[in-house]
N, C-alpha and C. Protein backbone atom coordinates (compact mmCIF):
# COMPACT_ATOMS: atom_id res chain seq x y z
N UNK A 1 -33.11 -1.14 14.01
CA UNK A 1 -32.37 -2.23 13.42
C UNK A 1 -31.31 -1.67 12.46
N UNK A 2 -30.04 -1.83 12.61
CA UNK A 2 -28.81 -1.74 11.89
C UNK A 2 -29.16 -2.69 10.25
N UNK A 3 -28.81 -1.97 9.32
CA UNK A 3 -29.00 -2.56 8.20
C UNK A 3 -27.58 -2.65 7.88
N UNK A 4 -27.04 -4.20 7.08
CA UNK A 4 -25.95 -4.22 6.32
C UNK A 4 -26.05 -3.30 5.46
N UNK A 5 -24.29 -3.04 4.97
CA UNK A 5 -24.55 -2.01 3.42
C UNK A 5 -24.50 -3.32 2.58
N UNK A 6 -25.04 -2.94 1.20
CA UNK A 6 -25.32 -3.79 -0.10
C UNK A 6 -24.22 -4.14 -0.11
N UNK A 7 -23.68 -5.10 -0.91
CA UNK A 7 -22.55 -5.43 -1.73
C UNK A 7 -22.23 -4.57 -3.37
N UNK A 8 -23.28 -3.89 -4.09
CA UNK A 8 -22.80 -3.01 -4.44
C UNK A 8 -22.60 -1.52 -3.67
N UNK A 9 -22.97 -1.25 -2.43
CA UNK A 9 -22.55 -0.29 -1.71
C UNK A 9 -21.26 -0.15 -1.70
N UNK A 10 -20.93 -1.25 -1.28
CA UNK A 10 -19.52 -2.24 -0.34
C UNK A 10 -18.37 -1.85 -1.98
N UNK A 11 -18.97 -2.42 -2.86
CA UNK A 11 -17.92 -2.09 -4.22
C UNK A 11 -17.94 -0.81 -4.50
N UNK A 12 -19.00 0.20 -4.32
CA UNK A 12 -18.50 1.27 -4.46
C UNK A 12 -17.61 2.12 -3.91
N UNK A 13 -17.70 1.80 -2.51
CA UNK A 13 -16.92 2.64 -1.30
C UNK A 13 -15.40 1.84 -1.69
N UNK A 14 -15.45 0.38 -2.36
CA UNK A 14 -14.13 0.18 -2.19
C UNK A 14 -13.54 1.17 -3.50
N UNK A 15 -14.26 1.41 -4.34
CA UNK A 15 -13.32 1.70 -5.55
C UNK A 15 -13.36 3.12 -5.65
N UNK A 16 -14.05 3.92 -4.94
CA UNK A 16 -14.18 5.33 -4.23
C UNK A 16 -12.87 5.66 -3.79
N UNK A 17 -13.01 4.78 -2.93
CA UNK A 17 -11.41 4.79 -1.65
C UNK A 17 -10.36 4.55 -2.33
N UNK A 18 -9.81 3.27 -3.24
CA UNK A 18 -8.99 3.25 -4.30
C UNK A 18 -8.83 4.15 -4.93
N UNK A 19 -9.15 4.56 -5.58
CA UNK A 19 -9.10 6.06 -6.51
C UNK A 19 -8.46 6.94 -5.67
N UNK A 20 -9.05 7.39 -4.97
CA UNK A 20 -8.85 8.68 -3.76
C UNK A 20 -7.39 8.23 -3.25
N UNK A 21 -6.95 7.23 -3.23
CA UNK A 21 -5.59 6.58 -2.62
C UNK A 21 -4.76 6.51 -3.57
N UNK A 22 -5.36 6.26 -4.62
CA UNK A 22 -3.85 6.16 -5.71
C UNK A 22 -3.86 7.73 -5.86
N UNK A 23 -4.57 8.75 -5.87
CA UNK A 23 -4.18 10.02 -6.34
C UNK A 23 -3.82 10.52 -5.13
N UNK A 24 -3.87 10.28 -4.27
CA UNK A 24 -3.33 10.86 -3.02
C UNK A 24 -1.82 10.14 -3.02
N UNK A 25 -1.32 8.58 -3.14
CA UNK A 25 -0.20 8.57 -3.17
C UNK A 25 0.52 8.86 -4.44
N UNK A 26 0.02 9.13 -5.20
CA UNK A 26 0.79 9.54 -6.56
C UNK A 26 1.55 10.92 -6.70
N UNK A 27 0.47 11.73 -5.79
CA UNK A 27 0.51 13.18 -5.86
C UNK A 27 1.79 12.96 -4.92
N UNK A 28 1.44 12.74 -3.64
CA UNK A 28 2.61 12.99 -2.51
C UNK A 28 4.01 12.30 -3.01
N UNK A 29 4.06 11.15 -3.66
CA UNK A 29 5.07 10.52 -4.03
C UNK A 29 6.29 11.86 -5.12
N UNK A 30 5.46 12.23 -5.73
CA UNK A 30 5.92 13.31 -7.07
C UNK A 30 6.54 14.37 -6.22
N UNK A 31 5.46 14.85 -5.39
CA UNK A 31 5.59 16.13 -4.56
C UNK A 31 6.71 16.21 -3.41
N UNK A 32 7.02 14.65 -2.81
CA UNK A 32 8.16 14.41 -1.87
C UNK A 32 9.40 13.95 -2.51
N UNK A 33 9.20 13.30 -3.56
CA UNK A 33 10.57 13.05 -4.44
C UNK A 33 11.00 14.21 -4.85
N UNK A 34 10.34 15.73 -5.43
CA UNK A 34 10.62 16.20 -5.83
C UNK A 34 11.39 17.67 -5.02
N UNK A 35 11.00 17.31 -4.03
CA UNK A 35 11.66 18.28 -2.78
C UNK A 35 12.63 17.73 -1.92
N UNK A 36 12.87 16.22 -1.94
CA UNK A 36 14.02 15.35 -1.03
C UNK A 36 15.19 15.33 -1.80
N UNK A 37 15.03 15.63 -3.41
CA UNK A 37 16.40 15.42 -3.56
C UNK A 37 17.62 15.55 -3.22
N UNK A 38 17.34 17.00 -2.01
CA UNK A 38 18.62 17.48 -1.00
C UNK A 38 18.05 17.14 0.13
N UNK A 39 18.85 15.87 1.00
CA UNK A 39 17.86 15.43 1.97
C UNK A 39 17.54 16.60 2.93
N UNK A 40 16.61 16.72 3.60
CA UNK A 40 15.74 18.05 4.26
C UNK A 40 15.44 17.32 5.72
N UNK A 41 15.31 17.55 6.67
CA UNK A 41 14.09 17.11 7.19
C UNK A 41 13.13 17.67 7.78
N UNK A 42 12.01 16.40 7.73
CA UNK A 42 10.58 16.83 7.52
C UNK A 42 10.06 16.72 8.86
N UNK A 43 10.02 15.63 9.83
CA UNK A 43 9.28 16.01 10.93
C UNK A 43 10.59 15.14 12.00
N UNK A 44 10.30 15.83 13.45
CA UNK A 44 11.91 15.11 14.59
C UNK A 44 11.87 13.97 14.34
N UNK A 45 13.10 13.06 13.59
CA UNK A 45 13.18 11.55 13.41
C UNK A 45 12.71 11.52 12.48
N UNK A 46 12.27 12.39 11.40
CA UNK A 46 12.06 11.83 10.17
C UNK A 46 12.52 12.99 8.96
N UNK A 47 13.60 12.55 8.28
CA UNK A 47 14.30 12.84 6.99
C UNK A 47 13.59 12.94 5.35
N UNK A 48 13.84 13.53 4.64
CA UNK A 48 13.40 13.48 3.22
C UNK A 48 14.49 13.23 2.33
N UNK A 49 14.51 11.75 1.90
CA UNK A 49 16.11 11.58 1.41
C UNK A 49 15.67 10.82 0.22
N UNK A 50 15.27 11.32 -1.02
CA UNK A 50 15.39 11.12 -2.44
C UNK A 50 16.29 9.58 -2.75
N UNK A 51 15.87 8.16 -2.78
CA UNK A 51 16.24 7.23 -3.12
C UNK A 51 15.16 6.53 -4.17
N UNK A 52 15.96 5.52 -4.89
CA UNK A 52 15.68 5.14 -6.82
C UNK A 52 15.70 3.49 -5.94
N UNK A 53 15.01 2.60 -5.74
CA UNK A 53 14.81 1.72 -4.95
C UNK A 53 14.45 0.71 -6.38
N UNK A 54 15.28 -0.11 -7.24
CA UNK A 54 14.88 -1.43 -7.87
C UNK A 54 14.56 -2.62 -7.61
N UNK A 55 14.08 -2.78 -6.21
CA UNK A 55 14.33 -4.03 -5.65
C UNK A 55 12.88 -3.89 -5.06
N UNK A 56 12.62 -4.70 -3.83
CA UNK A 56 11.18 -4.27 -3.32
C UNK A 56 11.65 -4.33 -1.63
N UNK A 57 10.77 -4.61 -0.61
CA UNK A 57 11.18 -3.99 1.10
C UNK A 57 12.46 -4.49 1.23
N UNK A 58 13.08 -3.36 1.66
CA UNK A 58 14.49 -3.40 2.03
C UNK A 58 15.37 -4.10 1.28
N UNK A 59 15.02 -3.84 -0.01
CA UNK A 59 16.01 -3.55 -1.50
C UNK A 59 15.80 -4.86 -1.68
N UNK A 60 15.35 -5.95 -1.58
CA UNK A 60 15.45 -7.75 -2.12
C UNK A 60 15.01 -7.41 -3.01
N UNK A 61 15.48 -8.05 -3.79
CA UNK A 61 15.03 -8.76 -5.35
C UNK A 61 15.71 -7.58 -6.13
N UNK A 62 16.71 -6.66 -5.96
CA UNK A 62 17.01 -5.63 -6.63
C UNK A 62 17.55 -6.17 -8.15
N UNK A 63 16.82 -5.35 -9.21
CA UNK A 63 16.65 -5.38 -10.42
C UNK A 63 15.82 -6.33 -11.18
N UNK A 64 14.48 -6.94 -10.21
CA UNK A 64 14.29 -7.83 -10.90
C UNK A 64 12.86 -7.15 -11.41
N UNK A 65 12.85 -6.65 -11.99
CA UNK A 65 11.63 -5.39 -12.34
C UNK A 65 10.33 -6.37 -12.75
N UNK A 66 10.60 -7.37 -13.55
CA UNK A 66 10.02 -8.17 -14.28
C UNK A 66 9.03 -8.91 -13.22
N UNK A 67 9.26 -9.62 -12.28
CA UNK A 67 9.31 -10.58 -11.75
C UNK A 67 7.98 -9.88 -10.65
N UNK A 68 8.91 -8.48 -9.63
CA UNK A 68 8.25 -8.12 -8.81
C UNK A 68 6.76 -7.49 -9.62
N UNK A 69 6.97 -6.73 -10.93
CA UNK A 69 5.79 -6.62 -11.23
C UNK A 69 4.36 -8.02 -11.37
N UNK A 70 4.94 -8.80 -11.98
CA UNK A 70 4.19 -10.36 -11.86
C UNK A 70 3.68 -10.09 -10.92
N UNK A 71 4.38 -10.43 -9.60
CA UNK A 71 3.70 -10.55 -7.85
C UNK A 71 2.71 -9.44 -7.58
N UNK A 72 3.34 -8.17 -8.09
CA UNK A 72 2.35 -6.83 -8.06
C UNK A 72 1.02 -7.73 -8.78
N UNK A 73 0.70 -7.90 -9.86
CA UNK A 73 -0.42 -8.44 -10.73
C UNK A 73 -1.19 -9.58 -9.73
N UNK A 74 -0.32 -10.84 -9.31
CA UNK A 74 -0.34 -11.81 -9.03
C UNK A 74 -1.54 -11.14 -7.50
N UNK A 75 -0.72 -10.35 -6.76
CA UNK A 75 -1.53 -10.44 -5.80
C UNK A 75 -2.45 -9.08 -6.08
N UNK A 76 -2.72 -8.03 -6.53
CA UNK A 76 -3.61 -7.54 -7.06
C UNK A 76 -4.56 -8.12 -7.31
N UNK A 77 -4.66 -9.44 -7.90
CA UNK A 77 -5.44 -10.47 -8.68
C UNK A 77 -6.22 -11.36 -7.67
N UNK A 78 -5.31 -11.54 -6.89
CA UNK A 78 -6.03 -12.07 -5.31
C UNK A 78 -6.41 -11.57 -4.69
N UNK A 79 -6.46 -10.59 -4.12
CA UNK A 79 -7.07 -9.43 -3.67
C UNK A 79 -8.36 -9.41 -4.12
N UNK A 80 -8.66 -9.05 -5.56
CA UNK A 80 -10.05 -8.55 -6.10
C UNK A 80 -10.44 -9.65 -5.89
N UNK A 81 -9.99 -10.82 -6.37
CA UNK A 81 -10.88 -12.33 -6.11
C UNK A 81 -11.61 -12.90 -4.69
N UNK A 82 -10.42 -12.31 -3.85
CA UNK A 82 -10.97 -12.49 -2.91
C UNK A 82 -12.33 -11.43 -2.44
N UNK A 83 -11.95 -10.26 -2.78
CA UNK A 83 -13.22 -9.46 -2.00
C UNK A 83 -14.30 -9.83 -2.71
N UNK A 84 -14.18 -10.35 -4.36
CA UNK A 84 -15.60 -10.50 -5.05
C UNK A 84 -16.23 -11.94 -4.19
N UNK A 85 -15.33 -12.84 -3.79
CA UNK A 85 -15.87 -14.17 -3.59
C UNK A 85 -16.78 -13.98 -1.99
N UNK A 86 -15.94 -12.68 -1.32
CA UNK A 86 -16.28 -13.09 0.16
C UNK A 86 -16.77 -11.60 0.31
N UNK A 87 -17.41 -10.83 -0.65
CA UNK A 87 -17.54 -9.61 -0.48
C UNK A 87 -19.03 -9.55 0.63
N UNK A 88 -20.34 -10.54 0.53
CA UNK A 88 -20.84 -10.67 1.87
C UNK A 88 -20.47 -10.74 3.23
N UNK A 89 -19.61 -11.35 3.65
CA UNK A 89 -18.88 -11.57 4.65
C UNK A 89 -17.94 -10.69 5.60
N UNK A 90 -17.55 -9.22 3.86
CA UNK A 90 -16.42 -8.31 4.44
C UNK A 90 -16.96 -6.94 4.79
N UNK A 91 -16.37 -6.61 5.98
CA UNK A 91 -16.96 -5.29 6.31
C UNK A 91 -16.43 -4.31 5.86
N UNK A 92 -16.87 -2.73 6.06
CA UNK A 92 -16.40 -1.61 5.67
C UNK A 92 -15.22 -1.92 5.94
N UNK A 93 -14.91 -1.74 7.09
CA UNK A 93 -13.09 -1.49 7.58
C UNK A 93 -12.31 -2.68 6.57
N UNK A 94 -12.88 -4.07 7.00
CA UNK A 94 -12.20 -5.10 5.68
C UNK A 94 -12.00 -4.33 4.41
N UNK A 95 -13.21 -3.36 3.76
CA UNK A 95 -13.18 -3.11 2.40
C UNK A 95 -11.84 -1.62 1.96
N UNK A 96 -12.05 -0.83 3.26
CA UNK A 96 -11.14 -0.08 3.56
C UNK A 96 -8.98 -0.73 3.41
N UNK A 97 -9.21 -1.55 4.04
CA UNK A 97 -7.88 -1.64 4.82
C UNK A 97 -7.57 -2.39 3.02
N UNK A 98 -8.70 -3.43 2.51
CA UNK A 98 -8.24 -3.92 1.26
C UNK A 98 -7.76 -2.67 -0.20
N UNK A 99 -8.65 -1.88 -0.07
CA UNK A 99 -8.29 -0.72 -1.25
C UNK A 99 -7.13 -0.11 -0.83
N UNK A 100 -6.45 0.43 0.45
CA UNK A 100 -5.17 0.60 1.01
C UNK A 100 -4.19 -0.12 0.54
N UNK A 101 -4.61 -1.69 0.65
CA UNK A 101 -2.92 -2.68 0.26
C UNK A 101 -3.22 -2.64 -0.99
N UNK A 102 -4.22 -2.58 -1.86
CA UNK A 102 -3.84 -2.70 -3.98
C UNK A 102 -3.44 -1.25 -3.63
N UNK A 103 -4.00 -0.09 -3.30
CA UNK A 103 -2.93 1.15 -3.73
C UNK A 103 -1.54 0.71 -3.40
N UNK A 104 -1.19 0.83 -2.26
CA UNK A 104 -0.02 0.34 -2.01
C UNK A 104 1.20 -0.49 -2.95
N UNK A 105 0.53 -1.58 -3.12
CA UNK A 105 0.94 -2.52 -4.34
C UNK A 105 0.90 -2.13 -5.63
N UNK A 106 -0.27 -1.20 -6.42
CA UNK A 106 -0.64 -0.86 -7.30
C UNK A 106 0.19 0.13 -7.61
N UNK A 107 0.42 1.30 -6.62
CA UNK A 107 1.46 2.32 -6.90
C UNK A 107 2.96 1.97 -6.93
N UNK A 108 3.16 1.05 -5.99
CA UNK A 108 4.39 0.58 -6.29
C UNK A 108 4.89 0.05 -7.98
N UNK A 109 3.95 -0.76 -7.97
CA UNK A 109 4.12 -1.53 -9.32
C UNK A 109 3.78 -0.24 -10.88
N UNK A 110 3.26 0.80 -10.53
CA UNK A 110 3.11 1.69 -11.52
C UNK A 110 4.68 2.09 -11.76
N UNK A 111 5.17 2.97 -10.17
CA UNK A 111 6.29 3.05 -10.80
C UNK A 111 7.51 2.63 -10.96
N UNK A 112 7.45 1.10 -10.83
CA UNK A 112 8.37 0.25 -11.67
C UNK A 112 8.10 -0.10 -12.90
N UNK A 113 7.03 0.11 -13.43
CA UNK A 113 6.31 0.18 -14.72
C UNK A 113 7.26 1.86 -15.76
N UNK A 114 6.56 2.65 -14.70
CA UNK A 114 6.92 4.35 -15.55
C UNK A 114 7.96 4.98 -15.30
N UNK A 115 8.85 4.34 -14.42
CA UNK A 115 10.55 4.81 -13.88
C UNK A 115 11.49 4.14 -13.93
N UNK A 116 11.29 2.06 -13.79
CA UNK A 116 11.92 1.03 -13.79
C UNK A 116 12.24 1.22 -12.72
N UNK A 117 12.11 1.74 -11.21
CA UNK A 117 12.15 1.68 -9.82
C UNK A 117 11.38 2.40 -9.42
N UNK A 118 11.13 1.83 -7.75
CA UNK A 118 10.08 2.91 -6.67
C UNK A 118 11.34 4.02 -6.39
N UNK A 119 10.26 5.26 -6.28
CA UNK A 119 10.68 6.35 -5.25
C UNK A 119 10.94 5.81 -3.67
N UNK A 120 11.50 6.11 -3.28
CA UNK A 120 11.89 5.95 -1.88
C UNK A 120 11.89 7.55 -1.21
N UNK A 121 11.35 8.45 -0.32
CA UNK A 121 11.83 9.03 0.35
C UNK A 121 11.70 9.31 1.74
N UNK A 122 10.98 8.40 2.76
CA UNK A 122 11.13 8.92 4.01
C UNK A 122 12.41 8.32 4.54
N UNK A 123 13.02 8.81 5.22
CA UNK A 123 14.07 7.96 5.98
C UNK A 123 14.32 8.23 7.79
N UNK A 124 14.08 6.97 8.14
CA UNK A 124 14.03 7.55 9.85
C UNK A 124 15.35 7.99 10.24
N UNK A 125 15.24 9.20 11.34
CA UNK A 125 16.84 9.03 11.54
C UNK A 125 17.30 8.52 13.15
N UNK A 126 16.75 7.79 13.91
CA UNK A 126 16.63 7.70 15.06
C UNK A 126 17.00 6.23 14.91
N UNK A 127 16.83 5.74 13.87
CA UNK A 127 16.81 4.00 13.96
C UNK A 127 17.66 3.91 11.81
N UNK A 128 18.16 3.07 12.30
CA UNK A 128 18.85 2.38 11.10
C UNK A 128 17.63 1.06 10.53
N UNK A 129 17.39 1.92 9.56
CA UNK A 129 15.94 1.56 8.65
C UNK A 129 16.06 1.78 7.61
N UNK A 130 15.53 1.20 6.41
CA UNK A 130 15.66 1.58 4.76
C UNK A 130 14.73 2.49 4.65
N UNK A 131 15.14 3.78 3.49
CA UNK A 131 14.39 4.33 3.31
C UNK A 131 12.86 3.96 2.51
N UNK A 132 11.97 4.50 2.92
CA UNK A 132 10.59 3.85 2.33
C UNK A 132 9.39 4.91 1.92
N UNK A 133 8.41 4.63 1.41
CA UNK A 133 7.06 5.70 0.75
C UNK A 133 6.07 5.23 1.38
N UNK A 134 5.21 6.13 0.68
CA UNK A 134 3.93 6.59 1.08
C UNK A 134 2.95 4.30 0.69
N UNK A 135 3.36 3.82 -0.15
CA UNK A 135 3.00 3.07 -0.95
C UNK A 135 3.55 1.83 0.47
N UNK A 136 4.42 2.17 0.69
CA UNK A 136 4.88 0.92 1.66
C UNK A 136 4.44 1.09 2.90
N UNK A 137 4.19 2.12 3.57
CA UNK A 137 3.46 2.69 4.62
C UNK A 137 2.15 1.82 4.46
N UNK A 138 1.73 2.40 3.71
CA UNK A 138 0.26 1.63 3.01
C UNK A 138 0.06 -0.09 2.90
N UNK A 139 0.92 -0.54 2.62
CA UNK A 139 1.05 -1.87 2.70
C UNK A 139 1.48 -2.51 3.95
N UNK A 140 1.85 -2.26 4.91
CA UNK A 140 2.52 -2.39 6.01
C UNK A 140 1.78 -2.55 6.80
N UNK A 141 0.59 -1.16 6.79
CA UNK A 141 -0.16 -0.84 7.59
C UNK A 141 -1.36 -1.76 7.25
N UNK A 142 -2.35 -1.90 6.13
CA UNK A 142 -3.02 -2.81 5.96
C UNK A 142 -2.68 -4.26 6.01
N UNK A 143 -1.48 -4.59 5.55
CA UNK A 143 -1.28 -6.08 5.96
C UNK A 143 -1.55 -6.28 7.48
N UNK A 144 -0.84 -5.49 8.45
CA UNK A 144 -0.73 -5.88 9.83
C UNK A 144 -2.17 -6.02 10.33
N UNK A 145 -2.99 -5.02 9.75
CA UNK A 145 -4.61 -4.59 10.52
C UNK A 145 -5.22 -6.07 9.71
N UNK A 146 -5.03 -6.33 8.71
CA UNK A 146 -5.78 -7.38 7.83
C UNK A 146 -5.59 -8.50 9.31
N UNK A 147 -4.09 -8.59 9.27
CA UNK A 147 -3.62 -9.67 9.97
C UNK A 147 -4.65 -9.99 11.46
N UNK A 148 -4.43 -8.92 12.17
CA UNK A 148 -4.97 -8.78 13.62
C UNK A 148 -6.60 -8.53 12.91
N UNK A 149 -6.98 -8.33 11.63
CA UNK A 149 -8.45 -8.70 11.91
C UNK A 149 -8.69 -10.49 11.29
N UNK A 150 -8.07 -11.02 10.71
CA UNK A 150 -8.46 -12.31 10.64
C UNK A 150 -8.18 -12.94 12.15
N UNK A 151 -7.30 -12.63 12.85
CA UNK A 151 -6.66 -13.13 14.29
C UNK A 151 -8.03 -13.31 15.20
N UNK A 152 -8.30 -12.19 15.37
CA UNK A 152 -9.05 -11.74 16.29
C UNK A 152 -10.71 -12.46 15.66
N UNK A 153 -11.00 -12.70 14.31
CA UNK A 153 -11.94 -13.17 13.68
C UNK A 153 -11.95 -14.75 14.19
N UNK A 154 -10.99 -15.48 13.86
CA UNK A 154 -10.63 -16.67 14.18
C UNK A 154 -10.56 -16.95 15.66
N UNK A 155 -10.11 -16.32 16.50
CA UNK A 155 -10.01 -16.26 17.97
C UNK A 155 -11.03 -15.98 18.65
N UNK A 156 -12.05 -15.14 18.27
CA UNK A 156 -13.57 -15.31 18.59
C UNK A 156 -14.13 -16.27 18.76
N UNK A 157 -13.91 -17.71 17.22
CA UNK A 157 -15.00 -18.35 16.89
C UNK A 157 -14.35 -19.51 18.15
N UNK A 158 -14.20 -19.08 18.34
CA UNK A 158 -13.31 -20.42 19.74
C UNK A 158 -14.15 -20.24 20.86
């Protein structure tokens, strides 16, 4: 017989994984800004091009530092609420893909906090795309998987 993990299991692994994610994108963020400043590139179709980004995906809201941090908080805030309310219900991968989008969000919003803009440095060069980080990767990627797992959750119960 398969045993659920606890719900303090479940909170530990999430805030395990958080941790481990903000120092993993913090580090790489420092470590790639600090070598893109002459754009380089890093792997075929992908560039290292040092951009000061005040705005949030694909530059909207540029300069509104104030505002996007709020939303940073705002949904940070929903996030935890949600996993505490439905934390029976959510699985590893749920608890996973959730500590992914607050890093994501969380690092973003740090450094509009400690720079007054995000780092920006990957830039594709194969496609006309804004340059973007490790932090938006992260958010991108968990929103979509969140997405296709409520989809597929809901599309079951049918």
């Amino acid at each position: 017989m398969i045993r659920k993990p606890s719900n303090t299991y479940k909170l530990v692994y999430f805030s395990i994984t958080t941790v481990f994610l903000i120092i993993f994108n913090l580090y790489c963020s420092t470590y790639f800004s600090a070598i893109s400043q002459d754009p380089i590139l890093f792997l075929p179709g992908i560039k290292l091009n040092y951009m000061e980004n005040t705005g949030a995906a694909f530059s909207i809201l540029q300069d509104y530092k104030i505002l996007l941090i709020i939303f940073g908080i705002i949904a940070i805030g929903l996030i935890l609420w949600f996993i505490i309310k439905n934390i029976s219900d959510l699985t590893m991968k749920n608890m996973f893909f959730a500590a992914t989008l607050i890093t994501g969000v969380g690092c973003n919003m740090y450094e509009r906090i400690a720079f007054g803009f995000v780092r920006d440095y990957f830039e594709l060069t194969f496609v006309n795309f804004p340059v973007f980080n490790i932090s938006d990767i992260f958010i991108n990627i968990s929103v979509i998987v969140i997405m296709v797992m409520l989809f597929n959750k809901n599309f079951s119960k049918r």
